[in-house]
Protein backbone atom coordinates (compact mmCIF):
# COMPACT_ATOMS: atom_id res chain seq x y z
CA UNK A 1 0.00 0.00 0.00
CA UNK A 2 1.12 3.42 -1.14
CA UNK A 3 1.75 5.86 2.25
CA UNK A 4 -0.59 8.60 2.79
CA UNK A 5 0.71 12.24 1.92
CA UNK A 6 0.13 15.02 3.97
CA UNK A 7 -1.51 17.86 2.80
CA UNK A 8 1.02 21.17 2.95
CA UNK A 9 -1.09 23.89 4.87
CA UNK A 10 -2.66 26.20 2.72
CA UNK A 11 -2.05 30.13 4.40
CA UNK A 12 -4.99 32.17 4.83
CA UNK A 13 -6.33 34.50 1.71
CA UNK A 14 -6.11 38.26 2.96
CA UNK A 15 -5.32 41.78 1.85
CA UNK A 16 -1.66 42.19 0.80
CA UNK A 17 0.23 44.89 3.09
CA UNK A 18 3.13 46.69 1.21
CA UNK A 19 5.60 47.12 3.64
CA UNK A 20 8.54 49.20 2.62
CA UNK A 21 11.85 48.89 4.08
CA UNK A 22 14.99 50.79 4.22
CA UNK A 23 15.23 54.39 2.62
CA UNK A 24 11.95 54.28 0.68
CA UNK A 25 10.20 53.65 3.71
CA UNK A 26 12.13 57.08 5.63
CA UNK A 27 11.45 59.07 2.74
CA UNK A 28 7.62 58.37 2.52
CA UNK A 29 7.24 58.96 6.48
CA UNK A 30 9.42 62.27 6.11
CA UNK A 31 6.31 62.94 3.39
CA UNK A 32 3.62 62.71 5.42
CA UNK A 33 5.00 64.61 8.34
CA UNK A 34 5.89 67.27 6.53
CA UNK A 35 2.54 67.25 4.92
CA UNK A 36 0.98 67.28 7.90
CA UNK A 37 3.19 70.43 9.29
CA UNK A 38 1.92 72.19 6.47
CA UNK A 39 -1.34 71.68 7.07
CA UNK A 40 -0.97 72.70 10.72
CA UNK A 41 0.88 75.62 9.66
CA UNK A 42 -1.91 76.96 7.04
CA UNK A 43 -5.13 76.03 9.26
CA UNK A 44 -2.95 78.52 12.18
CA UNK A 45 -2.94 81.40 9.57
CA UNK A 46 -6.26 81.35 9.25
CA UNK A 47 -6.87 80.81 12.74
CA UNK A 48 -4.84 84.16 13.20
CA UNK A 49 -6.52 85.98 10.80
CA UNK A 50 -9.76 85.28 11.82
CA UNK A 51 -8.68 86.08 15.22
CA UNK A 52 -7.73 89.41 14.10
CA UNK A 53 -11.13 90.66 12.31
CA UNK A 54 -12.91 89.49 15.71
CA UNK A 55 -10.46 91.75 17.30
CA UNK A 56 -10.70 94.67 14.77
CA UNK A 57 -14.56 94.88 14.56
CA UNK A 58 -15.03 94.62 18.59
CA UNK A 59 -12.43 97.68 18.73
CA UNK A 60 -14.63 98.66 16.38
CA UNK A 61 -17.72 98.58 17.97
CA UNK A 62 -16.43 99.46 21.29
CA UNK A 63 -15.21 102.85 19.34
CA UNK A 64 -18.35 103.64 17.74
CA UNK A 65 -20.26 102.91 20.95
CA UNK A 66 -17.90 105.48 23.00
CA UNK A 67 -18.21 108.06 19.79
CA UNK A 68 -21.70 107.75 19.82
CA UNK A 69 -22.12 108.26 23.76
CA UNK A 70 -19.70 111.51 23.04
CA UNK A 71 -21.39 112.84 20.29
CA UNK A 72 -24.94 112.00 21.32
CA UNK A 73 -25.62 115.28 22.43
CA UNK A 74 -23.83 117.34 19.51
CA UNK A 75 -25.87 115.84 17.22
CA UNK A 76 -29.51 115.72 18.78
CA UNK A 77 -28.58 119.50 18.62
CA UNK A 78 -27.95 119.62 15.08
CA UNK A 79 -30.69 117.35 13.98
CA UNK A 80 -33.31 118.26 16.37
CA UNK A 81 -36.56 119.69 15.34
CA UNK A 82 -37.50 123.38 15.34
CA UNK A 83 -40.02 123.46 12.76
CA UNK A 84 -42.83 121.94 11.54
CA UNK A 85 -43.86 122.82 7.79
CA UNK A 86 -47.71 121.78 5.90
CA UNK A 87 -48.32 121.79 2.36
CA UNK A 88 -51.53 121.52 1.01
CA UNK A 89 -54.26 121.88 4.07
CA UNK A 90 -57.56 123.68 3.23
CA UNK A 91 -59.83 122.27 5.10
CA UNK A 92 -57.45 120.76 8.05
CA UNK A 93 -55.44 123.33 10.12
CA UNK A 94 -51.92 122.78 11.34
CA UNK A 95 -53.02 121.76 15.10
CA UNK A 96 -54.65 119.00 13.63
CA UNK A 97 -52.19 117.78 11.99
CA UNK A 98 -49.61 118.21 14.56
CA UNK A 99 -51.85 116.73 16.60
CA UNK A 100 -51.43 113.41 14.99
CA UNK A 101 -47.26 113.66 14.30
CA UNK A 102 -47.19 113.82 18.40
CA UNK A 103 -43.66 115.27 18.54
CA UNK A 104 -42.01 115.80 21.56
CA UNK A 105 -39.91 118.22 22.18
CA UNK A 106 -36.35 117.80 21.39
CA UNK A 107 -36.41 114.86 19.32
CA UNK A 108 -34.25 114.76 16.05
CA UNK A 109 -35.07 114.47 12.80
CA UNK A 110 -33.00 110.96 12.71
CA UNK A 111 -35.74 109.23 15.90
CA UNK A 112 -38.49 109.85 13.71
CA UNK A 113 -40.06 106.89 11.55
CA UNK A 114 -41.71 109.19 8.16
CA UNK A 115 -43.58 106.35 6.55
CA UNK A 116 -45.03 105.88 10.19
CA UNK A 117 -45.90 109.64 10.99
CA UNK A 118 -47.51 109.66 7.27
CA UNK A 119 -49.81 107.17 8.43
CA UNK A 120 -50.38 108.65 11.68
CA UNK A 121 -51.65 111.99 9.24
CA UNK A 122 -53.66 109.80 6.96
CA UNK A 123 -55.87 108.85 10.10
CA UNK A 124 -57.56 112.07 9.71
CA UNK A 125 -61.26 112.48 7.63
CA UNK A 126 -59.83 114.95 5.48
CA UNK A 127 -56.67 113.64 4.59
CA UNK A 128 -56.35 111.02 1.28
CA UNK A 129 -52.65 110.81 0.96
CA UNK A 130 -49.07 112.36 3.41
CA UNK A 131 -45.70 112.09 3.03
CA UNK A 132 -43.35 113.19 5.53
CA UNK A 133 -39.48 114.15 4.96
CA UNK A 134 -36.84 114.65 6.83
CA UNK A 135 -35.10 118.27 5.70
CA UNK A 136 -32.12 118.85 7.83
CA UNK A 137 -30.72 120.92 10.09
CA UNK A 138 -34.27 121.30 11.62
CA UNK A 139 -36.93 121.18 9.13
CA UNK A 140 -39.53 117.98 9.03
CA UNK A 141 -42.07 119.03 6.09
CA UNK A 142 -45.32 117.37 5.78
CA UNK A 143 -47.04 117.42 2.28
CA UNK A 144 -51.14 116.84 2.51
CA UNK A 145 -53.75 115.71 -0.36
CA UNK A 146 -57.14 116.40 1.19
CA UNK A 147 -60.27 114.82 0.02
CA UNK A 148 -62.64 116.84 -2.28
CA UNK A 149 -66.54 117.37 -0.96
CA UNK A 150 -68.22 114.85 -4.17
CA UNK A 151 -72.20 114.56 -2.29
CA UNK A 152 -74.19 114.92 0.62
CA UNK A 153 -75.57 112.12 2.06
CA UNK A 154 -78.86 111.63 4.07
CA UNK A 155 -79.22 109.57 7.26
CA UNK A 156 -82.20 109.89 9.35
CA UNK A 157 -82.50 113.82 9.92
CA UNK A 158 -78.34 114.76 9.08
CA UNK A 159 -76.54 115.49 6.85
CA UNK A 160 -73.21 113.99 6.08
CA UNK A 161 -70.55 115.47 3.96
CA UNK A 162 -68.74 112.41 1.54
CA UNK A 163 -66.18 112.90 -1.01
CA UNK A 164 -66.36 110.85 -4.16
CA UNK A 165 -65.06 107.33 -2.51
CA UNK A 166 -67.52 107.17 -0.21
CA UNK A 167 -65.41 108.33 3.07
CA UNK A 168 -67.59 110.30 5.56
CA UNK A 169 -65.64 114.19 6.21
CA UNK A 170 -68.35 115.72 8.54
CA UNK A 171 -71.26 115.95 9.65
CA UNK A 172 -73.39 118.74 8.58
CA UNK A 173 -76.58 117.87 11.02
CA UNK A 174 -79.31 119.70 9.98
CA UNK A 175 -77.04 121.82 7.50
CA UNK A 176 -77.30 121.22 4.33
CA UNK A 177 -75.17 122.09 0.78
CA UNK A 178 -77.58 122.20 -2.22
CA UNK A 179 -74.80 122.72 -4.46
CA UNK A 180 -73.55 118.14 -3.64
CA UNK A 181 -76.01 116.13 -5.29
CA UNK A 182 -78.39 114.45 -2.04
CA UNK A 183 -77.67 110.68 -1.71
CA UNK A 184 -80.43 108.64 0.16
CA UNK A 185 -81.19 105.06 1.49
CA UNK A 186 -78.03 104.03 2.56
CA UNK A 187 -77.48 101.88 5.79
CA UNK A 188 -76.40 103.96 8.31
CA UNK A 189 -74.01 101.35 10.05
CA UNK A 190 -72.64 100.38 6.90
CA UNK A 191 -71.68 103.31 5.81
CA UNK A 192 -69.79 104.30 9.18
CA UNK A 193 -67.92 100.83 9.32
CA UNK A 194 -67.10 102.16 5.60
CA UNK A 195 -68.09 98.56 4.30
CA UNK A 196 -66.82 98.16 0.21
CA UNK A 197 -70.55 97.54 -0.61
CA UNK A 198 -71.88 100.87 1.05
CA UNK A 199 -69.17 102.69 -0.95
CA UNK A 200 -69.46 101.33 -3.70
CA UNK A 201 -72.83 102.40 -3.92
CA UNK A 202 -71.49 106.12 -3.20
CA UNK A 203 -69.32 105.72 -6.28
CA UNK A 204 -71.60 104.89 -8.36
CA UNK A 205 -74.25 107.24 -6.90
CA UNK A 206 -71.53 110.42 -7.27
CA UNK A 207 -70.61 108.92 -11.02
CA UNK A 208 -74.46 109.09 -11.63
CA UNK A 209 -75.38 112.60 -10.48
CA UNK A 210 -72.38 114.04 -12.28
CA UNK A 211 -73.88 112.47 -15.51
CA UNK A 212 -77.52 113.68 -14.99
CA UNK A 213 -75.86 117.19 -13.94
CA UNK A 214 -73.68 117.38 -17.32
CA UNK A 215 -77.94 117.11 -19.09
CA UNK A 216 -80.07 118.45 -16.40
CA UNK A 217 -79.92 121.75 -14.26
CA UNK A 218 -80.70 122.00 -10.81
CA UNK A 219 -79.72 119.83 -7.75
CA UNK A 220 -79.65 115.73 -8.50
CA UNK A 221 -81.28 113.71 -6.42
CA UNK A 222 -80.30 109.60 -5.69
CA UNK A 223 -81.98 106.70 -4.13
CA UNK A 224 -79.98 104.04 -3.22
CA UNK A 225 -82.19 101.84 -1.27
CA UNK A 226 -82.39 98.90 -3.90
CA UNK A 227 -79.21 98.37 -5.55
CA UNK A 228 -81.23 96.46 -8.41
CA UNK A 229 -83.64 99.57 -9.18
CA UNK A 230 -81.65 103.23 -7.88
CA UNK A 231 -84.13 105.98 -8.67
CA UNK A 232 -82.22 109.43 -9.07
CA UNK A 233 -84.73 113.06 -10.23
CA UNK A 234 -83.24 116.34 -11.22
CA UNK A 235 -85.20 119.28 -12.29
CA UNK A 236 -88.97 117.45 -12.06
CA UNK A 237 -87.47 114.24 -14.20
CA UNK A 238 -87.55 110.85 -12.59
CA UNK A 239 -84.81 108.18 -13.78
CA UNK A 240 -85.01 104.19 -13.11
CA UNK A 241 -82.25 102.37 -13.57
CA UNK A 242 -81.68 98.71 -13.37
CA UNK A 243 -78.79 96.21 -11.95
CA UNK A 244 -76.88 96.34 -14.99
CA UNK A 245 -73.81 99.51 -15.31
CA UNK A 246 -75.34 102.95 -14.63
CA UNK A 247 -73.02 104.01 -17.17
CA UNK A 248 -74.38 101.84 -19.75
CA UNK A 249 -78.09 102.61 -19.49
CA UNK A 250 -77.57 106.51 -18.83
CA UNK A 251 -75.70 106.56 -22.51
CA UNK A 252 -78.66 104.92 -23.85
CA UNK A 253 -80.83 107.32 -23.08
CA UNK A 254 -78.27 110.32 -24.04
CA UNK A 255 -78.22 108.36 -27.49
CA UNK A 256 -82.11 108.66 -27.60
CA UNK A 257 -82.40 111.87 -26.16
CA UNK A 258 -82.35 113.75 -29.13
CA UNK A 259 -85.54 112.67 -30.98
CA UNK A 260 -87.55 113.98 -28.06
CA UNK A 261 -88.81 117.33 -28.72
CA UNK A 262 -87.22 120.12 -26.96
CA UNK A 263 -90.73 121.26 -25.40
CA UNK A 264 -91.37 117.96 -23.57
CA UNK A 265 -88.24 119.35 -21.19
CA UNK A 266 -88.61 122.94 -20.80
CA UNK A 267 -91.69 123.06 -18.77
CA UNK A 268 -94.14 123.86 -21.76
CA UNK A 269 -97.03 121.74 -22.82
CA UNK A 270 -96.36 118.10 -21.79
CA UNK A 271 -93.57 117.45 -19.32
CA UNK A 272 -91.71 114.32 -18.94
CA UNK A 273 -92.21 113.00 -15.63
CA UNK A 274 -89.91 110.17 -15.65
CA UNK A 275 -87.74 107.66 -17.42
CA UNK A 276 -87.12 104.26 -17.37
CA UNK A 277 -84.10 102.20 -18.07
CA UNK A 278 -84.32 99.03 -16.13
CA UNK A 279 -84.89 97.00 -19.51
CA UNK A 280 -82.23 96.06 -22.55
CA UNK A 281 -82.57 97.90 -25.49
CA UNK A 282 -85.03 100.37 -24.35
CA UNK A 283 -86.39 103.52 -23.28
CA UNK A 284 -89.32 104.22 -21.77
CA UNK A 285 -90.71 107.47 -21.18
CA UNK A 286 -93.69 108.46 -19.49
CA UNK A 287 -95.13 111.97 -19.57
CA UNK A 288 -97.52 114.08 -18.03
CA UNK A 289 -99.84 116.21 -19.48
């Protein structure tokens, strides 16, 4: 019988390691040192430069803080305010409006907010736009657009003055200007909470009257109870109009107008006593005799 052979061990599979010896081993660990100095070196530069703008902007501040506490005084002096100038108040006088910039005194032209004092003006009935500037040495101007009288309008027993977008100025009581056209039928809380539907009806009540005024003398008159059917009269005439544009069915009738004879409007023989435009396409006109 042949003898057995033994098996020669078999060494374990694994990563190679490259081991280097003698001077090519030196001159690879001389590498990485000095690699690693140079990185140590370049992240301290950095380090130090850094450190020095944290330095420089807190001497900085602290030197603006101490120049500031010094000069303080100087220059509230040379930017405080000493007058107060308005441009464009009619209606509004100067107390009022200074009234609502609540200066006090000695404050500087630079501790004042303009676009916030602007605002503070435009709180006032009269006012529609303000701007505010700052005019050194002393000077803080304030330049005023105030709202144009457009209609009187009727609630209960007073009168209330109204400009064209439907803002309330004053309140005339039992006064009265015959020169506005009258507005009538409007909610009386709506119209002081100045809700968009309320004032929108103004609008279109002031756009109306100015067109019957442009074709009709004496004072106009407009009921805006029903926003579906506003009545408006002027001079003894009586005008329906439906939902649809006022605009629209008041250049219907100025189209039309012309083919009516000129005595049905001046008072002689028959007299037109009103005129309807609630429908499409047509206008009806009733007279009386």
């Amino acid at each position: 019988m042949k003898p057995l052979l033994r098996k020669r061990a078999v060494p374990a599979v694994g990563p190679r390691v490259n081991q280097w010896k003698g001077v090519r081993a030196s001159q690879f660990s001389e590498q990485r040192e000095q690699a690693r100095q140079e990185r140590l070196t370049l992240w301290k530069r950095r380090a130090w430069r850094v450190g020095r703008w944290i330095v420089g902007l807190a001497a900085l501040a602290w030197g603006l803080t101490m120049i500031t506490r010094e000069m303080g005084p100087i220059l509230q002096g040379w930017l405080e305010i000493r007058e107060v100038e308005i441009e464009g108040i009619h209606q509004v006088t100067k107390p009022e409006v200074l009234e609502r910039l609540v200066l006090k005194p000695g404050m500087g032209l630079h501790e004042v907010s303009t676009a916030f004092l602007a605002e503070r003006v435009r709180t006032h009935a009269w006012i529609k736009e303000a701007t505010v500037e700052r005019r050194p040495p002393h000077l803080l101007h304030v330049s005023v657009v105030e709202r144009t009288p457009a209609a009187i309008i009727l609630i209960g027993t007073d009168h209330w003055l109204s400009d064209e977008s439907g803002s309330l100025l004053a309140k005339l009581g039992k006064q009265d200007d015959p020169t506005l056209p009258l507005l009538t039928g409007l909610d009386p809380q709506s119209l002081h909470r100045g809700e968009a539907r309320v004032r929108n009806a103004v609008q279109s009540g002031v756009v109306l009257a100015k067109l019957i005024a442009n074709t009709f003398d004496g004072r106009v008159e407009v009921n805006l109870t029903n926003s579906s059917n506003v009545v408006a009269s002027a001079n003894g005439v009586r005008f329906q109009f439906g939902g649809d544009s006022l605009v629209d069915q008041w250049e219907r009738f100025r189209k039309v107008k012309p083919s009516f004879k000129i005595d049905s409007f001046d008072g002689r023989k028959r007299e037109v006593s009103e005129i309807d435009l609630r429908y499409d396409h047509r206008v009806i006109v009733r007279e009386r005799v």
